[in-house]
N, C-alpha and C. Protein backbone atom coordinates (compact mmCIF):
# COMPACT_ATOMS: atom_id res chain seq x y z
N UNK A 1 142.14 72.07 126.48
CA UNK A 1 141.78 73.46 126.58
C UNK A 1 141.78 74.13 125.20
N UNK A 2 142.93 73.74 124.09
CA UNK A 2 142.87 74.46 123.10
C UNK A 2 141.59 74.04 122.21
N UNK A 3 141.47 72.47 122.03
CA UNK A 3 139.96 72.61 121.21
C UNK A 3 139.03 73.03 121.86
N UNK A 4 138.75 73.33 123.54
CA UNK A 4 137.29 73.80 123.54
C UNK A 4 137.65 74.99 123.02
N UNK A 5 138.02 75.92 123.08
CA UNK A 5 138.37 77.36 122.57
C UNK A 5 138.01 77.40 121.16
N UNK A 6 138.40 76.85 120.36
CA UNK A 6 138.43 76.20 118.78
C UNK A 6 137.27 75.96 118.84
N UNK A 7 136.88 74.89 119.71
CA UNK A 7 135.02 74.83 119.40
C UNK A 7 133.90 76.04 119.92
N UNK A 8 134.23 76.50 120.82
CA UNK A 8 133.78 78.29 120.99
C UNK A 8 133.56 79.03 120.04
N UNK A 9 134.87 79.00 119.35
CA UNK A 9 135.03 80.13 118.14
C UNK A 9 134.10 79.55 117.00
N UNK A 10 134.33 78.02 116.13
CA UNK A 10 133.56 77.83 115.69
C UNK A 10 132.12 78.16 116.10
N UNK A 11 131.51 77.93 116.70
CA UNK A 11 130.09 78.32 117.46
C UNK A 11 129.96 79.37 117.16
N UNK A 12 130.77 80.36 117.79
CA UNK A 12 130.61 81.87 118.15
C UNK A 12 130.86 82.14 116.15
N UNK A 13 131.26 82.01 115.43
CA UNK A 13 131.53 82.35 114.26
C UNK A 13 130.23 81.26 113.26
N UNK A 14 129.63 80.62 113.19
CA UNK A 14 128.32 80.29 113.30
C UNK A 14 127.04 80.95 112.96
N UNK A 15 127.34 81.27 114.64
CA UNK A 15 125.47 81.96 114.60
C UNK A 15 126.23 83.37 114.63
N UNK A 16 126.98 84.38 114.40
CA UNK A 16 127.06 85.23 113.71
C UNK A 16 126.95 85.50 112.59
N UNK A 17 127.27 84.35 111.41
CA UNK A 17 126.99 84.37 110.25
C UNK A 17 125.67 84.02 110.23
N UNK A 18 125.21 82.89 111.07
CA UNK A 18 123.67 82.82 111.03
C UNK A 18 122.78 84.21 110.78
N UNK A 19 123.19 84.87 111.96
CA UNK A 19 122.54 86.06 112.25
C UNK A 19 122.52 87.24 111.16
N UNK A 20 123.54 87.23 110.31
CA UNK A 20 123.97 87.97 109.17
C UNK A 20 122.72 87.71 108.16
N UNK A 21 122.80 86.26 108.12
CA UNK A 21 122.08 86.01 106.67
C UNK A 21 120.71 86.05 106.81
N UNK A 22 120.61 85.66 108.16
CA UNK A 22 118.89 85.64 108.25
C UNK A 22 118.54 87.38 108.63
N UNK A 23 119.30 88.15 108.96
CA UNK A 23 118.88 89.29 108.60
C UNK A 23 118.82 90.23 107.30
N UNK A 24 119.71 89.53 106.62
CA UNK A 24 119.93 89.91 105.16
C UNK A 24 118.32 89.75 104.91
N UNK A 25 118.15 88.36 104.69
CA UNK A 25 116.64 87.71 103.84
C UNK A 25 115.59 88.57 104.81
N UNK A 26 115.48 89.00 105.73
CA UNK A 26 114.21 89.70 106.20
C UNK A 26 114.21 90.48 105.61
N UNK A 27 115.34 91.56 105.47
CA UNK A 27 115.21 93.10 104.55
C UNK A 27 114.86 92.60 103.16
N UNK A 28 115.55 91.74 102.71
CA UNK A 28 115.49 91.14 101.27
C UNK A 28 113.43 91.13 100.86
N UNK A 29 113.25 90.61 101.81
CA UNK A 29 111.81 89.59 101.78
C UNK A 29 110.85 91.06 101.83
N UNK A 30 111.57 91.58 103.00
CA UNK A 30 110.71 93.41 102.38
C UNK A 30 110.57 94.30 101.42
N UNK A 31 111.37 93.88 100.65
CA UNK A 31 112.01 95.01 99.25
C UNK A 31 111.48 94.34 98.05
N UNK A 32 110.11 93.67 98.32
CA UNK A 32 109.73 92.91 96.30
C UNK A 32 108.84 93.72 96.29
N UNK A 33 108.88 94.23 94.96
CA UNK A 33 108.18 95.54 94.11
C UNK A 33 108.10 94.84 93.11
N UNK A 34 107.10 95.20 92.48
CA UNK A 34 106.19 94.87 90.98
C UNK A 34 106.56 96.85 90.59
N UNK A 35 107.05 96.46 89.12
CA UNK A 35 106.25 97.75 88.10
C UNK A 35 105.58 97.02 87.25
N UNK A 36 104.36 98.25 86.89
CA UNK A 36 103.52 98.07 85.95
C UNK A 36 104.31 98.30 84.74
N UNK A 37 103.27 97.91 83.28
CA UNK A 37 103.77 98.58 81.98
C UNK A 37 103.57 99.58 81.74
N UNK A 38 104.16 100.43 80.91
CA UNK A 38 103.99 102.06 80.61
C UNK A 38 102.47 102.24 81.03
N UNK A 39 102.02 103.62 81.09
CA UNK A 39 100.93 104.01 80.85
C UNK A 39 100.61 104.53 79.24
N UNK A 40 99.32 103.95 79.17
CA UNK A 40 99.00 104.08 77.67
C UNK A 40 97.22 104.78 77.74
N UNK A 41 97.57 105.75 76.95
CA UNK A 41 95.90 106.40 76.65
C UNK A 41 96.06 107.43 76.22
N UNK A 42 94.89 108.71 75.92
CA UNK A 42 94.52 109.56 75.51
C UNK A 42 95.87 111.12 76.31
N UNK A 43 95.44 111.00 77.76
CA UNK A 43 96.35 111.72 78.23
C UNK A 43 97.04 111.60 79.02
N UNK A 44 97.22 110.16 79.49
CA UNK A 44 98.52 109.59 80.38
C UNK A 44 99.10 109.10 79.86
N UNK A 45 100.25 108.76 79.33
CA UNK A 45 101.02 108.23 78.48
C UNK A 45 102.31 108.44 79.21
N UNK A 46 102.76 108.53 80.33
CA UNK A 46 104.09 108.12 79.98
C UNK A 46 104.50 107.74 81.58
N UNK A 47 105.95 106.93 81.82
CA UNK A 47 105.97 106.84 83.11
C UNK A 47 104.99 104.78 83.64
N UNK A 48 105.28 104.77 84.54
CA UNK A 48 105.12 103.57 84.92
C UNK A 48 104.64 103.43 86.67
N UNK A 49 104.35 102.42 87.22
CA UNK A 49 103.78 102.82 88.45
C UNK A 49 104.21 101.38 89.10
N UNK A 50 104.64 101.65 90.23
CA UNK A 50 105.22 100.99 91.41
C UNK A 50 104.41 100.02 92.41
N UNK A 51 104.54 98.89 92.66
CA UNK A 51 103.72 98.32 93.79
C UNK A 51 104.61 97.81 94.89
N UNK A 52 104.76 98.23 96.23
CA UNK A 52 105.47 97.88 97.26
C UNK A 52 104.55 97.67 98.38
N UNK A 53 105.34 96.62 99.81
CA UNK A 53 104.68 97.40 100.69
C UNK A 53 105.31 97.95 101.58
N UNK A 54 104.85 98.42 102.48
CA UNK A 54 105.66 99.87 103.33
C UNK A 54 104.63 99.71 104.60
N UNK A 55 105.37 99.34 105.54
CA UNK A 55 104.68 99.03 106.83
C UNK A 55 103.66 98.10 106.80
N UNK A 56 103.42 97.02 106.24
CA UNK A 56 102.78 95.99 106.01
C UNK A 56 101.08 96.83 105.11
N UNK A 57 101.45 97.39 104.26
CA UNK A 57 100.40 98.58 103.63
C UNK A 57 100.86 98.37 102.24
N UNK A 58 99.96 98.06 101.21
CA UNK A 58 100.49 98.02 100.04
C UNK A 58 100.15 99.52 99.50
N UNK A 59 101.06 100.24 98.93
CA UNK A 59 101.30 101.46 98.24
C UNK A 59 101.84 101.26 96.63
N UNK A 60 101.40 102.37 96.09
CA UNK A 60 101.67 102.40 94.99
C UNK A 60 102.34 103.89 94.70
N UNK A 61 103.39 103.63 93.74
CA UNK A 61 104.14 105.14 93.40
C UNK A 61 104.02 105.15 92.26
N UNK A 62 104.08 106.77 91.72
CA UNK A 62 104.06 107.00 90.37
C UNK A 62 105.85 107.03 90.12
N UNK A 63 106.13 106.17 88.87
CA UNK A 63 107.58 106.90 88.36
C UNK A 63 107.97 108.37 88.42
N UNK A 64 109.27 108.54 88.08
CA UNK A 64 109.65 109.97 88.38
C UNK A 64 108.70 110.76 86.96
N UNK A 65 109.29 109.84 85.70
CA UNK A 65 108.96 110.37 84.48
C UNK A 65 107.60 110.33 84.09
N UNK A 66 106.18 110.25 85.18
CA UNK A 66 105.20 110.45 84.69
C UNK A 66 104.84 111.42 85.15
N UNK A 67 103.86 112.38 83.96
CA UNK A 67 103.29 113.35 84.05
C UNK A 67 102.22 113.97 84.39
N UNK A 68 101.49 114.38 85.25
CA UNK A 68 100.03 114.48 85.87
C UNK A 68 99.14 115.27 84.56
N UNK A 69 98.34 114.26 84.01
CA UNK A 69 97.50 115.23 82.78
C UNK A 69 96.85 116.46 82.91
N UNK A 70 97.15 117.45 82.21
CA UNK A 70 96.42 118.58 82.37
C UNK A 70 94.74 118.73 81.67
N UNK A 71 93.93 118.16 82.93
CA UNK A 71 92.51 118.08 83.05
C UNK A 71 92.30 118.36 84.53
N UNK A 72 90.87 118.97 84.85
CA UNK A 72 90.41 119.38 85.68
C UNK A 72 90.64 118.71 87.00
N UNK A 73 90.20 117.35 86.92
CA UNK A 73 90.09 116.56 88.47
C UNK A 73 90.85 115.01 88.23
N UNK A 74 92.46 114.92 87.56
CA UNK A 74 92.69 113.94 87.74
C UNK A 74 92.80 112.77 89.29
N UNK A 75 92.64 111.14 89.10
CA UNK A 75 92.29 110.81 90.06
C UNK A 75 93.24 109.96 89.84
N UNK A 76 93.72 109.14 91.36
CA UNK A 76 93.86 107.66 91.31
C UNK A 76 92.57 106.62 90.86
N UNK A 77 93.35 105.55 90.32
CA UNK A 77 91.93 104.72 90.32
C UNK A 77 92.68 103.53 90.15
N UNK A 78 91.91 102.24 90.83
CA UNK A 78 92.48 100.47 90.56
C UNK A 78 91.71 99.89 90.43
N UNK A 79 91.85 98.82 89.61
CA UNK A 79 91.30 97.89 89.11
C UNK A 79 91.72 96.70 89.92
N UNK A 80 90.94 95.94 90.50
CA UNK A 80 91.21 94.28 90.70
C UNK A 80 91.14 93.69 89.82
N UNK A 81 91.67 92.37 90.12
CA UNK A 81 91.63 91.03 89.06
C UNK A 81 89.67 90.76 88.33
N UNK A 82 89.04 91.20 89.43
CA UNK A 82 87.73 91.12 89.21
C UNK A 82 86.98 91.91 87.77
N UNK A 83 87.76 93.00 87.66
CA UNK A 83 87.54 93.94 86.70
C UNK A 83 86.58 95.30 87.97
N UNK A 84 86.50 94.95 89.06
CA UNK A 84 86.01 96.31 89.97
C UNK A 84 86.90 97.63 90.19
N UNK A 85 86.37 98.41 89.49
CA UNK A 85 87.25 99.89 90.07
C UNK A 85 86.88 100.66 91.09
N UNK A 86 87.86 101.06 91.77
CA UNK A 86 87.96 101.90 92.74
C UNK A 86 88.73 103.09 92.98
N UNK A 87 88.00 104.42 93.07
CA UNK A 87 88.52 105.51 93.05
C UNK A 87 89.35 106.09 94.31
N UNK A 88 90.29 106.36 93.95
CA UNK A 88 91.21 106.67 95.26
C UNK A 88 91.43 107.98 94.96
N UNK A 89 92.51 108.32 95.83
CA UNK A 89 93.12 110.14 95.43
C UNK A 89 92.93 111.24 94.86
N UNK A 90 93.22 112.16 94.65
CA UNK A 90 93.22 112.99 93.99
C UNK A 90 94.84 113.39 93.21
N UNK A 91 95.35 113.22 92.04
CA UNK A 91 96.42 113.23 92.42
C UNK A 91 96.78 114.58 92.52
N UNK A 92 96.99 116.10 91.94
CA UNK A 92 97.46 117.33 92.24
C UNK A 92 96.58 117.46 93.39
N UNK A 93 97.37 118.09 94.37
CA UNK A 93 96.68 118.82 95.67
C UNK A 93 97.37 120.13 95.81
N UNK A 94 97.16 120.91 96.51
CA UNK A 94 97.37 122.35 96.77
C UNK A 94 98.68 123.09 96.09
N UNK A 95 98.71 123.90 95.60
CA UNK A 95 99.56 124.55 95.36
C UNK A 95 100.68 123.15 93.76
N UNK A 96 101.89 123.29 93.40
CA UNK A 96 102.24 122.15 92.56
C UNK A 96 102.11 121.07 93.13
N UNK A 97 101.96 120.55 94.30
CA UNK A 97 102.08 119.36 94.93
C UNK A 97 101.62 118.38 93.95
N UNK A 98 101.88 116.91 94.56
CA UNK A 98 101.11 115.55 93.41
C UNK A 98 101.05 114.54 94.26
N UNK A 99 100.08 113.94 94.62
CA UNK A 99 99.69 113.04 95.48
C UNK A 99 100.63 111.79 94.47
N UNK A 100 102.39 111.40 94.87
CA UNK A 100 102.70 110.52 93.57
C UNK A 100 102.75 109.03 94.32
N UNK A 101 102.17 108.84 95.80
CA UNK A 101 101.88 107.66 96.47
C UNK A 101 100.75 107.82 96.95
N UNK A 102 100.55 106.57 96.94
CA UNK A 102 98.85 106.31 97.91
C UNK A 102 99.00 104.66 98.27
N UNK A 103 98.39 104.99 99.33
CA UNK A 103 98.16 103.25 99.94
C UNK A 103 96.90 103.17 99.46
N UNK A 104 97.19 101.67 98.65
CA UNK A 104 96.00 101.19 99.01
C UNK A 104 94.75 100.57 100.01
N UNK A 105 93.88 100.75 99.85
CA UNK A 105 93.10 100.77 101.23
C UNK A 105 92.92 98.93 101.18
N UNK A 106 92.39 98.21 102.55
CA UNK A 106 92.22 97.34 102.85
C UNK A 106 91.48 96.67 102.18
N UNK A 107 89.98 97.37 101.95
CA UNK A 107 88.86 96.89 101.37
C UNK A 107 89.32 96.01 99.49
N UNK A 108 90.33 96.79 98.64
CA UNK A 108 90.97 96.51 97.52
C UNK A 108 91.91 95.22 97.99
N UNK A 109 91.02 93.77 97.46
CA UNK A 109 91.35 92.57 97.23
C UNK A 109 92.59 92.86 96.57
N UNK A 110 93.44 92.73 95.62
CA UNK A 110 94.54 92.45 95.01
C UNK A 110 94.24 94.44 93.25
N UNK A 111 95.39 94.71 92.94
CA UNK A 111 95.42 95.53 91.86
C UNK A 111 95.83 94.84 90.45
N UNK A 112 95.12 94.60 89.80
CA UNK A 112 95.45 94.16 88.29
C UNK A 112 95.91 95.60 87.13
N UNK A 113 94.97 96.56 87.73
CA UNK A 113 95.35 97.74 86.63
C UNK A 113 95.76 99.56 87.40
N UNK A 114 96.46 99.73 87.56
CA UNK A 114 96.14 101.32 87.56
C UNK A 114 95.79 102.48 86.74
N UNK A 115 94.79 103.19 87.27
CA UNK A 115 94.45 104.22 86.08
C UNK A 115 94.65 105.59 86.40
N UNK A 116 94.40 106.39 85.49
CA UNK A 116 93.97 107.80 85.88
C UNK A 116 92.93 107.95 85.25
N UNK A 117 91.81 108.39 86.19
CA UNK A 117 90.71 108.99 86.29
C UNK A 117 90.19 110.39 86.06
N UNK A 118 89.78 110.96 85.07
CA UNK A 118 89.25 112.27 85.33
C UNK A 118 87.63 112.20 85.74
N UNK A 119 87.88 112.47 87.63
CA UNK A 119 86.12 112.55 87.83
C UNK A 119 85.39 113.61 87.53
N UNK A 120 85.82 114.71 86.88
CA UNK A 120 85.30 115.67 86.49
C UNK A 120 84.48 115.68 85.26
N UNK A 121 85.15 114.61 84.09
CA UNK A 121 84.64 114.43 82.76
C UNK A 121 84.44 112.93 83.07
N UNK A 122 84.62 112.25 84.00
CA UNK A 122 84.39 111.04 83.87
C UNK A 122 84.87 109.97 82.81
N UNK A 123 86.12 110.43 82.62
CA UNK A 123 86.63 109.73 81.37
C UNK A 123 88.19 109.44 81.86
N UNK A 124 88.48 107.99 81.55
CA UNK A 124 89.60 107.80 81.41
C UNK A 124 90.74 108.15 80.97
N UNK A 125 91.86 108.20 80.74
CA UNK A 125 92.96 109.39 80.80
C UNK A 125 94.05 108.45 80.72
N UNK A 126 94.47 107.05 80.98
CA UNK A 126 95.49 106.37 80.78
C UNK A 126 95.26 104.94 81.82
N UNK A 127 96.50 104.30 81.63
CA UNK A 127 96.08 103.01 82.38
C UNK A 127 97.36 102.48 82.76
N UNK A 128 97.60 101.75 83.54
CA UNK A 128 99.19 100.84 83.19
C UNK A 128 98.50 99.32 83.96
N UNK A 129 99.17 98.34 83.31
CA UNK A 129 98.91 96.99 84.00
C UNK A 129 99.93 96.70 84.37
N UNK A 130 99.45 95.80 85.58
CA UNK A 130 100.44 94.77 86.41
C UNK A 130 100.50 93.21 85.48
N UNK A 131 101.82 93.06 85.11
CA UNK A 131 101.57 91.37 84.70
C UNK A 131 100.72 90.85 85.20
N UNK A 132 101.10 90.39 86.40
CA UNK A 132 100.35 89.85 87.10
C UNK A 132 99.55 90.46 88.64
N UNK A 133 98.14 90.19 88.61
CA UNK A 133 97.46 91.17 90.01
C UNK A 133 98.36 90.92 91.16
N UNK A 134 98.74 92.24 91.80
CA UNK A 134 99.76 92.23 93.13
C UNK A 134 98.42 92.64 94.25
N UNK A 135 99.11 92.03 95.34
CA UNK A 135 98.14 92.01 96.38
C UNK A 135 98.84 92.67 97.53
């Protein structure tokens, strides 16, 4: 009687730890983020940008310490590995607000670069790269 008890507990102390670790590594396996390198250009310069995903949705965040350039119509914009850009966001919206996440949309194969866009002057404004393209 006393070892089955002993072998119970072993068991029962087991797949509780089982259960521990393999729930650890799921949250774990959710939480890999890429940052880019600084932003570098004319009027984005500072601050860095985030790649996660968030509900099986890849999003991107701006750092705390970047600054939205003061030009007319700054934009999101990404680059694939391909060298294709695609214009996303707007980032200021109403009132101080700052669009400082955006998902990326489905159609965007993998991001090699993020930019800011001014579609107003049509001119670039800063950039940051991913080491390597995150998907």
């Amino acid at each position: 009687m006393r070892t089955r008890r002993r072998r119970q507990w072993i068991a029962a102390t087991t797949l509780a730890a089982l259960v521990f670790a393999l729930a650890g590594t799921s949250r774990a396996a959710n939480t890999h983020t890429h940052t880019s390198k600084p932003f570098s250009g004319p009027k984005a310069n500072t601050g860095t940008v985030t790649h996660s995903k968030e509900a099986g949705q890849n999003v991107l965040t701006l750092s705390d310490d970047f600054k939205v350039p003061d030009t007319p119509d700054p934009h999101w914009q990404v680059v694939d590995s391909k060298g294709r850009a695609y214009l996303l966001q707007r980032l200021p919206v109403k009132g101080d607000k700052v669009n400082r996440k955006v998902v990326v949309p489905a159609y965007v194969p993998d991001v090699a670069k993020v930019q800011i866009w001014c579609a107003f002057a049509e001119t670039l404004l800063g950039e940051a790269e991913f080491e390597h393209a995150v998907k």
